[in-house]
Protein backbone atom coordinates (compact mmCIF):
# COMPACT_ATOMS: atom_id res chain seq x y z
CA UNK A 1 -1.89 20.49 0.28
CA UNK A 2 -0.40 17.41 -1.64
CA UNK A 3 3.04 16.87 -1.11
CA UNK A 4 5.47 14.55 -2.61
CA UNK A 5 7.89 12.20 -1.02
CA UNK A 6 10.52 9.75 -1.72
CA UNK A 7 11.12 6.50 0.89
CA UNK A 8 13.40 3.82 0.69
CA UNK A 9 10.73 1.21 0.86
CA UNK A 10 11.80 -2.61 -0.35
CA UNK A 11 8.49 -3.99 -1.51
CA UNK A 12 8.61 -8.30 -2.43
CA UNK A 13 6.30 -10.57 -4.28
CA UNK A 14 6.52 -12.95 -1.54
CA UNK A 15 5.46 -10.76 1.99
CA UNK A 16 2.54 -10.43 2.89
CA UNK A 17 -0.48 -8.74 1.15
CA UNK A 18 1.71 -7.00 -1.09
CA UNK A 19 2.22 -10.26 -2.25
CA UNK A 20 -1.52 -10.38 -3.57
CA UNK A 21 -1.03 -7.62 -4.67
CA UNK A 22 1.88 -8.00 -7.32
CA UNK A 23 0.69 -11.97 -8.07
CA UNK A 24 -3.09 -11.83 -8.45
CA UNK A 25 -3.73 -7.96 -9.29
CA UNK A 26 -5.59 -7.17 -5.75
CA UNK A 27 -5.77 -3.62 -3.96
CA UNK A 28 -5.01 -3.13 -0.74
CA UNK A 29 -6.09 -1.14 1.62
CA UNK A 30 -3.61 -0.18 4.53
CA UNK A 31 -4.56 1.17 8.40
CA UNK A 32 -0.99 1.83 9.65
CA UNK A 33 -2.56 2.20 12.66
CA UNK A 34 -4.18 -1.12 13.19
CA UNK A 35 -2.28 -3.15 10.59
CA UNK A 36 -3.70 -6.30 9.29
CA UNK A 37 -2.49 -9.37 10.37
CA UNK A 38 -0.21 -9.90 7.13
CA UNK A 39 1.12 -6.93 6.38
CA UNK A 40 4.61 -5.84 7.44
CA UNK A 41 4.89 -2.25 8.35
CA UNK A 42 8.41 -0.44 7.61
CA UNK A 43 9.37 1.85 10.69
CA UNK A 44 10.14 4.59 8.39
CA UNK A 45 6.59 4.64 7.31
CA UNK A 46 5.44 5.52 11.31
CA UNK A 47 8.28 8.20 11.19
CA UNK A 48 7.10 10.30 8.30
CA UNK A 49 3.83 10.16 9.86
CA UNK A 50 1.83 7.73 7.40
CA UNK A 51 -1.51 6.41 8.67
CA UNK A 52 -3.90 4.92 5.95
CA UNK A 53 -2.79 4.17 2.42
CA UNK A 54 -4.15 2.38 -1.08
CA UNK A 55 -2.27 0.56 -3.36
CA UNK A 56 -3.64 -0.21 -6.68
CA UNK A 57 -2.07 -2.72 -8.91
CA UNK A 58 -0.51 -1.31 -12.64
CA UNK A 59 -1.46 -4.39 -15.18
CA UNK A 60 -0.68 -5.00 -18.75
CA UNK A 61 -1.86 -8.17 -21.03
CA UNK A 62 1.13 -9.93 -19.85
CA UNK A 63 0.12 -9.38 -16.12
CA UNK A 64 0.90 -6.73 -12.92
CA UNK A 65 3.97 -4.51 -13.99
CA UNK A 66 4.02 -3.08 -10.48
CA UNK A 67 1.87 -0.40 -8.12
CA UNK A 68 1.10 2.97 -7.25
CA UNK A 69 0.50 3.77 -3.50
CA UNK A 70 -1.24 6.77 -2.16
CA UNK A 71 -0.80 7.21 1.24
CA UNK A 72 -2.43 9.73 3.78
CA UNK A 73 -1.32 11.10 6.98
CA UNK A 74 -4.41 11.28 8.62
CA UNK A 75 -6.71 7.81 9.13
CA UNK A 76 -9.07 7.56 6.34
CA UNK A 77 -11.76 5.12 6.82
CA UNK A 78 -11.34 3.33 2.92
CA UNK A 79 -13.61 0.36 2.21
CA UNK A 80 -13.14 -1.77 -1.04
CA UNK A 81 -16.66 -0.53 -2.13
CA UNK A 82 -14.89 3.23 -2.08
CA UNK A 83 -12.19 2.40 -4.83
């Protein structure tokens, strides 16, 4: 079952790996679970039950426009090799 939801999520160029992210066009992978290092995990994210999640950058000629995140709420075990 897919299902849709809305959170009130305040993403920055300048935190973290989401800051790779949105400056040099990199995916990230995300284990809510067992975080890495430089990410910063919103609480809201544990309360709707998130656990794994990818964000892929959305680029243009004139660089990354912003992202689209899917995120799963079970543990998937992503590698870079799988996107």
């Amino acid at each position: 079952m897919i299902e849709s939801i809305e959170a009130p999520v305040t993403v920055t160029s300048n935190v973290g790996r989401m800051a790779t992210l949105l400056n040099r066009g990199e995916l990230i992978i995300m284990d809510y679970e067992h975080p890495h290092e430089d990410d910063e995990i919103p609480d809201i994210a544990f309360e709707l039950g998130f656990r794994s999640a990818v964000s892929i950058p959305l680029s243009s000629s004139s660089g990354v426009l912003g992202m689209l995140t899917v995120v799963f709420t079970s543990a998937l075990p992503f590698s870079e090799k799988d996107l």
